[in-house]
N, C-alpha and C. Protein backbone atom coordinates (compact mmCIF):
# COMPACT_ATOMS: atom_id res chain seq x y z
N UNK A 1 -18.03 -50.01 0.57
CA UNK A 1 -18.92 -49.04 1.15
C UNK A 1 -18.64 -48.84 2.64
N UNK A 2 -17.93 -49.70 3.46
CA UNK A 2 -18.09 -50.14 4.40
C UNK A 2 -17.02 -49.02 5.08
N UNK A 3 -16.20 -49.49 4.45
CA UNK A 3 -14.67 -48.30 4.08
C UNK A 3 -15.34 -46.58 4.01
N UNK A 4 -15.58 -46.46 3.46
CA UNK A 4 -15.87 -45.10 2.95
C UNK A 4 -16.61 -44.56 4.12
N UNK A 5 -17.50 -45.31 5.36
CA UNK A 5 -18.55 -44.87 6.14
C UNK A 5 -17.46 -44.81 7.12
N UNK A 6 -16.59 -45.99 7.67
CA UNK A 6 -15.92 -45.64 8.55
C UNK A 6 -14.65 -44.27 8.21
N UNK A 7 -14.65 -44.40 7.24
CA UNK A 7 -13.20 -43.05 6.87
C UNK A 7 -14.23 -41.60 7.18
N UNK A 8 -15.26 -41.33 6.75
CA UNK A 8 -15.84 -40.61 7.20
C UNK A 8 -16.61 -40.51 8.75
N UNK A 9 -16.53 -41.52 9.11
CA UNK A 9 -16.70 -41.56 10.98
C UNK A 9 -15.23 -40.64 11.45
N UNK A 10 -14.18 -41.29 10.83
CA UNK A 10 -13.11 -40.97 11.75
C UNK A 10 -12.76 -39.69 11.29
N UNK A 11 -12.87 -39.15 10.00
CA UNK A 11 -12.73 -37.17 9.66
C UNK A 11 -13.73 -36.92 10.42
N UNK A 12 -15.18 -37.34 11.00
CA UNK A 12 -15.45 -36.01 11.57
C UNK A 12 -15.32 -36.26 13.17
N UNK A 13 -15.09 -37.26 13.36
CA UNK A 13 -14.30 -37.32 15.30
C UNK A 13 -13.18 -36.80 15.09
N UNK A 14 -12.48 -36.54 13.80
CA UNK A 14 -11.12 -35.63 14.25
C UNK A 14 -11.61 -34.10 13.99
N UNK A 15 -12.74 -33.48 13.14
CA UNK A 15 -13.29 -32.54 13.36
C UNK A 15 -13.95 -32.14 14.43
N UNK A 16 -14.74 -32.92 15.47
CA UNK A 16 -15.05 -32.77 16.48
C UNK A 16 -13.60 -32.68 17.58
N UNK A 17 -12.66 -33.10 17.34
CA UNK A 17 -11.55 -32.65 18.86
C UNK A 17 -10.68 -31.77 18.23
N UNK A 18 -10.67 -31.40 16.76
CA UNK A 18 -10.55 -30.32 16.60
C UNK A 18 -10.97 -28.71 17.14
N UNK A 19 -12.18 -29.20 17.13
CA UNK A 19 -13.41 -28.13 17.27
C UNK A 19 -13.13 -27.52 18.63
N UNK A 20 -13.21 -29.15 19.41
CA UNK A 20 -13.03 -28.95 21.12
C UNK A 20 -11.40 -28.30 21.57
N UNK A 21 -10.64 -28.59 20.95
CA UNK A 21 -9.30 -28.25 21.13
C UNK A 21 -9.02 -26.76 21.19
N UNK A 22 -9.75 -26.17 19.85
CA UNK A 22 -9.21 -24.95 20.09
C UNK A 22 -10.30 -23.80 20.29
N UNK A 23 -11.23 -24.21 20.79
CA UNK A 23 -12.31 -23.89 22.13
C UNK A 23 -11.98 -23.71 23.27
N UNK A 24 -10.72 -24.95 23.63
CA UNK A 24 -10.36 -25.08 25.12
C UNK A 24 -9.02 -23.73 24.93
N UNK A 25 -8.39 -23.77 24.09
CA UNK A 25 -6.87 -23.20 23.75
C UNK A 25 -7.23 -21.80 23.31
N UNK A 26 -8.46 -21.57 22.91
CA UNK A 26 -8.51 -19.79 23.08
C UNK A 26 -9.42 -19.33 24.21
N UNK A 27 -10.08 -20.30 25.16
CA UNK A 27 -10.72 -19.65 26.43
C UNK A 27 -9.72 -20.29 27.20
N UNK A 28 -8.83 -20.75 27.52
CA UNK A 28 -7.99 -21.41 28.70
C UNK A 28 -6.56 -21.60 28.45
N UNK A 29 -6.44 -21.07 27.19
CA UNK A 29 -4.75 -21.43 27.25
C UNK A 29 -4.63 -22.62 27.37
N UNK A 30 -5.51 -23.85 27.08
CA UNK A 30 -4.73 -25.47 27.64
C UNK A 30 -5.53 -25.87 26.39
N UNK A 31 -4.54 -26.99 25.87
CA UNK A 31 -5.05 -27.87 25.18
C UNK A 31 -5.31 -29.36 25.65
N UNK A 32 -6.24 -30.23 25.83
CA UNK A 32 -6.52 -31.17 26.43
C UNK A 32 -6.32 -32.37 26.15
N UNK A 33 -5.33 -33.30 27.07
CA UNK A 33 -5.11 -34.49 26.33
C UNK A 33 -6.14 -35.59 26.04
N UNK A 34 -7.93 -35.39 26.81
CA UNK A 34 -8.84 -36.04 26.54
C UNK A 34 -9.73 -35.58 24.71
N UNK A 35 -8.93 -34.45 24.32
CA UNK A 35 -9.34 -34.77 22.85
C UNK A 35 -8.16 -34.98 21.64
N UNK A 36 -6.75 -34.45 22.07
CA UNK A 36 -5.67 -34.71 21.70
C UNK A 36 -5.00 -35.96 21.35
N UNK A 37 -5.43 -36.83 22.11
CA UNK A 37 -5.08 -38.23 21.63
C UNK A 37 -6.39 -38.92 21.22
N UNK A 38 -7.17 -38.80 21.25
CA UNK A 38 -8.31 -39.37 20.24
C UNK A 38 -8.04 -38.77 18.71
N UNK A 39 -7.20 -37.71 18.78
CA UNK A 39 -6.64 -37.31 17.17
C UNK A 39 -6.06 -37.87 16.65
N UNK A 40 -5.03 -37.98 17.89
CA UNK A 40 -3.47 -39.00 17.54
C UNK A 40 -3.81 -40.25 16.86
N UNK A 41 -4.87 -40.87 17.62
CA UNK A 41 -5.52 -42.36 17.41
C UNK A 41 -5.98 -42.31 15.77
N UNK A 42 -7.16 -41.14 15.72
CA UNK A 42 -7.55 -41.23 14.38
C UNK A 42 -6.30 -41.22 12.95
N UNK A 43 -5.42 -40.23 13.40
CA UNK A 43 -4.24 -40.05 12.81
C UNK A 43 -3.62 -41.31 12.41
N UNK A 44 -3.51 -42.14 13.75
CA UNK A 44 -2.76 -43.21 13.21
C UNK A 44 -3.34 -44.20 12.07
N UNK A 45 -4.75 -44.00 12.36
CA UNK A 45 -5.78 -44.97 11.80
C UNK A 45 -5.78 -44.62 10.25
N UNK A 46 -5.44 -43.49 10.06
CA UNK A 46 -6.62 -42.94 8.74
C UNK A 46 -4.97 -43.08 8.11
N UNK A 47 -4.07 -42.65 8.74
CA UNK A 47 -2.60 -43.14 7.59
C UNK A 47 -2.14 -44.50 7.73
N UNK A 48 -2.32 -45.08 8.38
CA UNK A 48 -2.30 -46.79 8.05
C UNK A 48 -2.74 -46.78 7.16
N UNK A 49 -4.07 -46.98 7.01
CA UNK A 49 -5.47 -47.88 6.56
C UNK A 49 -5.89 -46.97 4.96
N UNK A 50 -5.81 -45.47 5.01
CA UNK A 50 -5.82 -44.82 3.93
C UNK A 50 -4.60 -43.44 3.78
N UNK A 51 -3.69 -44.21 2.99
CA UNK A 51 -2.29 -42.87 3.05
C UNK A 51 -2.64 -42.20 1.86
N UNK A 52 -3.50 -40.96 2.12
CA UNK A 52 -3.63 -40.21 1.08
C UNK A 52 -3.28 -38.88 1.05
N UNK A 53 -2.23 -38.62 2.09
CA UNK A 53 -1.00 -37.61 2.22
C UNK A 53 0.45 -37.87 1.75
N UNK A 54 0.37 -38.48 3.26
CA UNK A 54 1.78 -39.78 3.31
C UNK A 54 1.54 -41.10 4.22
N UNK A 55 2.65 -41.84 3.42
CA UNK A 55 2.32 -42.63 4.64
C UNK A 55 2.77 -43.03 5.51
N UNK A 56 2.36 -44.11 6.02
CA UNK A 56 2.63 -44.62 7.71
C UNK A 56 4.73 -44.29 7.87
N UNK A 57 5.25 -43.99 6.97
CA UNK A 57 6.74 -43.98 7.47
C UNK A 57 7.07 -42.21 7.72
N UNK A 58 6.80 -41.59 6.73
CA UNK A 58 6.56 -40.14 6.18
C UNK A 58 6.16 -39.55 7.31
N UNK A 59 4.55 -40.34 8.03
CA UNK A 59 3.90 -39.38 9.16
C UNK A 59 5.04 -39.80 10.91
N UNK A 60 5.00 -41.03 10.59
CA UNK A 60 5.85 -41.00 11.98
C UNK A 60 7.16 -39.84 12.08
N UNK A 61 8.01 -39.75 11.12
CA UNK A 61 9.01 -39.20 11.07
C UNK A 61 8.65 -37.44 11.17
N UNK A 62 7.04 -37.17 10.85
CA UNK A 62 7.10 -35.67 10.56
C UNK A 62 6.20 -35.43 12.23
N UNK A 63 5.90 -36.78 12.94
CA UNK A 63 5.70 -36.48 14.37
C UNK A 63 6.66 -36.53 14.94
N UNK A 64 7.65 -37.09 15.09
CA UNK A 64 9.37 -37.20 15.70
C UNK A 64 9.35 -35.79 15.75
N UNK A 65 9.94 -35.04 13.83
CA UNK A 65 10.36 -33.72 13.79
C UNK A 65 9.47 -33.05 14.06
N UNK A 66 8.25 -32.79 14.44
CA UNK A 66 7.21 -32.01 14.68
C UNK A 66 6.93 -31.81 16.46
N UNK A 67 7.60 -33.02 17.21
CA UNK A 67 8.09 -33.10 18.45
C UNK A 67 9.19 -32.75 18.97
N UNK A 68 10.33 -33.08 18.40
CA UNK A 68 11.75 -32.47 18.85
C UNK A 68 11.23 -30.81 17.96
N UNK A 69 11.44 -30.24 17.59
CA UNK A 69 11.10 -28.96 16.98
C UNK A 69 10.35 -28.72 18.17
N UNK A 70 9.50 -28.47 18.42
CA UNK A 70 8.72 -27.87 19.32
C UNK A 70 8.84 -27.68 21.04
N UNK A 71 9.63 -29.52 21.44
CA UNK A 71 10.43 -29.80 22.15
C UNK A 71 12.00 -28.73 22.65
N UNK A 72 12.91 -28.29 21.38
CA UNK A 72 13.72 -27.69 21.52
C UNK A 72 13.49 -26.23 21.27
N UNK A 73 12.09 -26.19 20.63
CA UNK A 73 12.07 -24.58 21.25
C UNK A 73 11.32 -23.95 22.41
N UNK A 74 10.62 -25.12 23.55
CA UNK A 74 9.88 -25.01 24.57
C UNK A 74 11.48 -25.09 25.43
N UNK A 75 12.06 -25.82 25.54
CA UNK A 75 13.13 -25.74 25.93
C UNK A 75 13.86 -24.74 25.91
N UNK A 76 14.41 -23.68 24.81
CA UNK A 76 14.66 -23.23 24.72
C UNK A 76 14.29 -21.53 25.69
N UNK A 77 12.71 -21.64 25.41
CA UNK A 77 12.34 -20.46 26.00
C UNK A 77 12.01 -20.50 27.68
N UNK A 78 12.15 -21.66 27.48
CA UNK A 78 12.09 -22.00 29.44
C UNK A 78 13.94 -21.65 30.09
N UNK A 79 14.76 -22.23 29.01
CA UNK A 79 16.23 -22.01 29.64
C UNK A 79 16.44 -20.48 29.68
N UNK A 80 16.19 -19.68 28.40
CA UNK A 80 16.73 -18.51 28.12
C UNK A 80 15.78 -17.50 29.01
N UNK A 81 14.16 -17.98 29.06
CA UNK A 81 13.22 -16.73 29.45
C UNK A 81 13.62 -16.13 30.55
N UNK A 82 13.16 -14.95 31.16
CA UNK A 82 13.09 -14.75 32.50
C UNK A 82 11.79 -15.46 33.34
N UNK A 83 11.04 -15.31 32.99
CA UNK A 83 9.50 -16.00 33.57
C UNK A 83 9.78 -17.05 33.68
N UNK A 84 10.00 -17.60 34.57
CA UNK A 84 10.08 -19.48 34.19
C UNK A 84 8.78 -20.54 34.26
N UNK A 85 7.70 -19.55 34.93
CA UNK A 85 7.10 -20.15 35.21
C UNK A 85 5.08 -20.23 34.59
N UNK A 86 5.93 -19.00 33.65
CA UNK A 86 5.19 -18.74 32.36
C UNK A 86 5.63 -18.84 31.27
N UNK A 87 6.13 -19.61 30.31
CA UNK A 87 6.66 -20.13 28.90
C UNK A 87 5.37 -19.72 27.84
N UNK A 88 5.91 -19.54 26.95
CA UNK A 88 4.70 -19.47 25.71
C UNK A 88 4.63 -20.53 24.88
N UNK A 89 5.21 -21.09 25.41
CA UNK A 89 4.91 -22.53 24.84
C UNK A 89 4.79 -24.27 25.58
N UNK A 90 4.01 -24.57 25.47
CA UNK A 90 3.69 -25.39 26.48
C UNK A 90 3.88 -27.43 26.05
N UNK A 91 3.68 -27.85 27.09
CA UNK A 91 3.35 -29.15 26.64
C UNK A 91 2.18 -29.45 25.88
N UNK A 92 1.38 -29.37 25.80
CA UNK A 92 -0.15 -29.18 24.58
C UNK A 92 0.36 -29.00 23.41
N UNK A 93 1.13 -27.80 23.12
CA UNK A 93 1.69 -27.56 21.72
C UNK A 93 3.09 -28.62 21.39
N UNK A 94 3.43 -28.83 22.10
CA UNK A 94 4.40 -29.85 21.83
C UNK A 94 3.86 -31.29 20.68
N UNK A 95 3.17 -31.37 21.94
CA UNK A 95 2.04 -32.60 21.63
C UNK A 95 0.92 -32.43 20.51
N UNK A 96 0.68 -31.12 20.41
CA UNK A 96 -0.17 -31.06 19.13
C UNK A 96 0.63 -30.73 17.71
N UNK A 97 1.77 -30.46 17.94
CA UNK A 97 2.68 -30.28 16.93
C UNK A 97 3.11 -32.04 16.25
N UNK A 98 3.58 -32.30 17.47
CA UNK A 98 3.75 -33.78 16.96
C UNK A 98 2.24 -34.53 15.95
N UNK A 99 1.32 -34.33 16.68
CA UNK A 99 0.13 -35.19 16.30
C UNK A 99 0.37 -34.02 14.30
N UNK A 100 0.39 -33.23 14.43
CA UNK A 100 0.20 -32.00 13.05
C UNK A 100 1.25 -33.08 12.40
N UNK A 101 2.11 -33.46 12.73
CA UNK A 101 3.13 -34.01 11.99
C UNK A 101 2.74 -35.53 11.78
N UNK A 102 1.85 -35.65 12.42
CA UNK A 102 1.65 -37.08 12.00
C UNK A 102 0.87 -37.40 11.05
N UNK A 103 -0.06 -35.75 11.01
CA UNK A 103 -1.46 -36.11 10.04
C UNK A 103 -0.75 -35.38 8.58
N UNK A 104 0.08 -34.89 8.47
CA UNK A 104 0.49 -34.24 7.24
C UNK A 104 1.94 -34.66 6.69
N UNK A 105 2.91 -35.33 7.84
CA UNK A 105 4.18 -35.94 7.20
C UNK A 105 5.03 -34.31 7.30
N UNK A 106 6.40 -34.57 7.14
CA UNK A 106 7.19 -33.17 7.34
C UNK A 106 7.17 -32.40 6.02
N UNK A 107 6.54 -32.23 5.05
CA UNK A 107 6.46 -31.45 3.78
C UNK A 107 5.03 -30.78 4.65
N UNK A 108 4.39 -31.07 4.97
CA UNK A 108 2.92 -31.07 5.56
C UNK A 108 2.82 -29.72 6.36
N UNK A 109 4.21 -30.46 7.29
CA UNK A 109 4.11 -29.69 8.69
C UNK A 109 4.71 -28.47 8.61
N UNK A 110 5.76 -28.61 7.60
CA UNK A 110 6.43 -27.77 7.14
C UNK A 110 5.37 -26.29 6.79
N UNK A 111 4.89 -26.47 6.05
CA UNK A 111 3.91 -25.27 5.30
C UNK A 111 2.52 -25.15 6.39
N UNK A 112 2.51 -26.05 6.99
CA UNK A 112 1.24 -25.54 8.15
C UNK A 112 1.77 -24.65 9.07
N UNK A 113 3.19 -24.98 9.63
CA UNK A 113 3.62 -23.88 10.75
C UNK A 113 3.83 -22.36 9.76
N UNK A 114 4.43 -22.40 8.54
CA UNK A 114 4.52 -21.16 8.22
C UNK A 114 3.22 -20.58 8.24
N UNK A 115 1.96 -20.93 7.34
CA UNK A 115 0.87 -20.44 7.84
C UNK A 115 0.24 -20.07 9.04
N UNK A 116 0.68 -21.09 10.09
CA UNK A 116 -0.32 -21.15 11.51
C UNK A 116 0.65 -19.68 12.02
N UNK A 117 2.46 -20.05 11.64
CA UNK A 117 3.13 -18.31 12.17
C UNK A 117 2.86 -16.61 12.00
N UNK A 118 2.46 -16.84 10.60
CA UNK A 118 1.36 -15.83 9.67
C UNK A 118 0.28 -15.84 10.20
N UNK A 119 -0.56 -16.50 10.30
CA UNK A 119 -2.19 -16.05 11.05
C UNK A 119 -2.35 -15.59 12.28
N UNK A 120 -1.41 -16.43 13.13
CA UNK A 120 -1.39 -16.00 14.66
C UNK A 120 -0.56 -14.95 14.91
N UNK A 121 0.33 -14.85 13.95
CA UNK A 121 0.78 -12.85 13.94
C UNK A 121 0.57 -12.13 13.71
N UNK A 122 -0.90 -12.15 12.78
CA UNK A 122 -2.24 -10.94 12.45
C UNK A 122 -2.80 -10.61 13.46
N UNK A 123 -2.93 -12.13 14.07
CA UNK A 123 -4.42 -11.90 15.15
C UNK A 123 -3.44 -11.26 16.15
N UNK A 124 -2.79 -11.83 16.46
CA UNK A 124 -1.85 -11.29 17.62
C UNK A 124 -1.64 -9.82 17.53
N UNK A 125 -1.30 -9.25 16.12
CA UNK A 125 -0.91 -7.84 16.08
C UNK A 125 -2.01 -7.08 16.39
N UNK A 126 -3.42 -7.51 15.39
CA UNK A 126 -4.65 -6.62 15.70
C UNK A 126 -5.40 -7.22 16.88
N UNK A 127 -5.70 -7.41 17.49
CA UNK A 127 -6.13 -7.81 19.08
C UNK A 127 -5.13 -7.44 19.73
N UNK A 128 -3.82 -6.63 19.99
CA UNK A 128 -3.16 -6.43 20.48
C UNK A 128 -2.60 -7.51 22.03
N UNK A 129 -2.39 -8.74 21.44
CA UNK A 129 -2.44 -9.75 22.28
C UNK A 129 -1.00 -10.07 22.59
N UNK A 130 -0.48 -10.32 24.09
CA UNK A 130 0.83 -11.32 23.88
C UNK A 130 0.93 -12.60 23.92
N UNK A 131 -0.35 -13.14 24.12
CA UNK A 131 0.20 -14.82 23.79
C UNK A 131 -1.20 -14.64 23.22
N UNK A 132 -0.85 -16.00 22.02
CA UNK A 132 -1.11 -16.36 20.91
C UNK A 132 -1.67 -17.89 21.04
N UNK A 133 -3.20 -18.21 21.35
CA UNK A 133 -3.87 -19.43 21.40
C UNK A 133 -3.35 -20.14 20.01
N UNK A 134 -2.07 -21.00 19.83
CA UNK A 134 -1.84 -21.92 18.70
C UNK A 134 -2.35 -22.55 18.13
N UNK A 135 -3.40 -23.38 18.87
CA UNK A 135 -4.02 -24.34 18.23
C UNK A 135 -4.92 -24.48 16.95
N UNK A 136 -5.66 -23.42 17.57
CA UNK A 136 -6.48 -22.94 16.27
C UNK A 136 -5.87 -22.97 14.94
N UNK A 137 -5.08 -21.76 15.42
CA UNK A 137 -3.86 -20.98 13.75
C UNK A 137 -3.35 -22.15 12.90
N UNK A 138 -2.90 -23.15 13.93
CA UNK A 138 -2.04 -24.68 13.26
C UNK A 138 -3.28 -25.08 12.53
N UNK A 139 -4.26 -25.76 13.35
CA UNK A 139 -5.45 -26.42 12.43
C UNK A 139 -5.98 -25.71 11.16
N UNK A 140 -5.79 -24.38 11.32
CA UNK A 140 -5.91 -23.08 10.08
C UNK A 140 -4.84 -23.51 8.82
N UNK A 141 -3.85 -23.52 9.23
CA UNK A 141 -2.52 -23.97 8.41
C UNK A 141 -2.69 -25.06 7.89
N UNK A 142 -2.95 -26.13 9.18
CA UNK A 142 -2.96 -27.36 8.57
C UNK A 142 -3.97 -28.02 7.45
N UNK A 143 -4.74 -27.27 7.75
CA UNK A 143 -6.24 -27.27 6.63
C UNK A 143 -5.96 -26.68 5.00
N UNK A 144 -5.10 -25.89 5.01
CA UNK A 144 -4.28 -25.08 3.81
C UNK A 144 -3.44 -25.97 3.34
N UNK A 145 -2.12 -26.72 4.39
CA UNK A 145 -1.29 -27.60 4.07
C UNK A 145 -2.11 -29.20 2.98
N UNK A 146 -2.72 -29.17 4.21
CA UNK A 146 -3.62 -30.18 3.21
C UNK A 146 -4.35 -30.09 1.95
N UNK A 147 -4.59 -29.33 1.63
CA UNK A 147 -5.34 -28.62 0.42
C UNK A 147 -4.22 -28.44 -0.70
N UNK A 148 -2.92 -27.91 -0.20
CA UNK A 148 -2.05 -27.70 -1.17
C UNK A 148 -1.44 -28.85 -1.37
N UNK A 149 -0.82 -30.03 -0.44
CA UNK A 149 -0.86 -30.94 -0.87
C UNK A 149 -1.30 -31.57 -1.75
N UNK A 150 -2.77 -31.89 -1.27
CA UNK A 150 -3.92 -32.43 -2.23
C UNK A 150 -3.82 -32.33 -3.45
N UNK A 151 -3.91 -31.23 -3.53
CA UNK A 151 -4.22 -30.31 -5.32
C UNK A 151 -3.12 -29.89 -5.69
N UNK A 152 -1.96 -29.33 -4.92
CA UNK A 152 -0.98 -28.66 -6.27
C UNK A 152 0.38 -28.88 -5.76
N UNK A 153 0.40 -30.14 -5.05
CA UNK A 153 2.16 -31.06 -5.01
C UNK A 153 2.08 -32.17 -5.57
């Protein structure tokens, strides 16, 4: 019983810096590392202790690729852009990409970015917006990823 109260403590403190995350990331463009790594933390906790995605080997490896990926295309648009000093992609998303990869493993992360790329290119098209608050769209994805996981892999 004891189990079951704390697994549900730690889903909804990761629903709560969820919540806060992309609150901060569609009024400010920043995602904050004072709720970002309290994710990370839960992340690590809830795939140790209960791997009911993947586990503890699966998620490290899909935060690696969920870091270099994001890593080499922040890179990328900082070498190639003209703006240098405006990138559309930032350290926050780096870092929240990694943590996405930790909570879903790279099959996970895989199908959350195609979704989170699809949603945030609706909103983007109809709001006629050029940058695109990520955070949200990912947790959108990632909420789908998980679900399809769950139920139909």
């Amino acid at each position: 019983m004891f189990f079951y109260t704390f697994f549900t403590l730690l889903l909804l403190g990761a629903l709560f810096c969820v919540w806060r995350i992309s609150v901060a990331d569609f009024r400010r463009r920043i995602i904050p590392d004072a709720y970002l790594f309290p994710l990370l933390l839960i992340g690590l906790i809830i795939v140790y202790f209960f791997p009911w995605i993947c586990g503890p080997t699966e998620s490290v490896v899909g935060a690696v690729t969920g870091y270099a990926l994001a890593g080499i295309i922040g890179l990328l648009f900082e070498h190639y852009g003209k703006d240098k000093t405006n990138t559309p992609i930032g350290m926050g998303d780096i870092k929240l990409l990694s943590v996405a990869g930790l909570w879903l493993g790279t099959t996970g992360l895989a199908i959350a970015l195609i979704f989170s790329c699809v949603f945030g290119g609706i909103w983007a098209y109809n709001k006629k917006q050029k940058f695109i608050p990520f955070a949200p769209f990912l947790f959108m994805g990632g909420f789908l990823s998980f679900f399809i996981i769950l139920f139909l892999l």
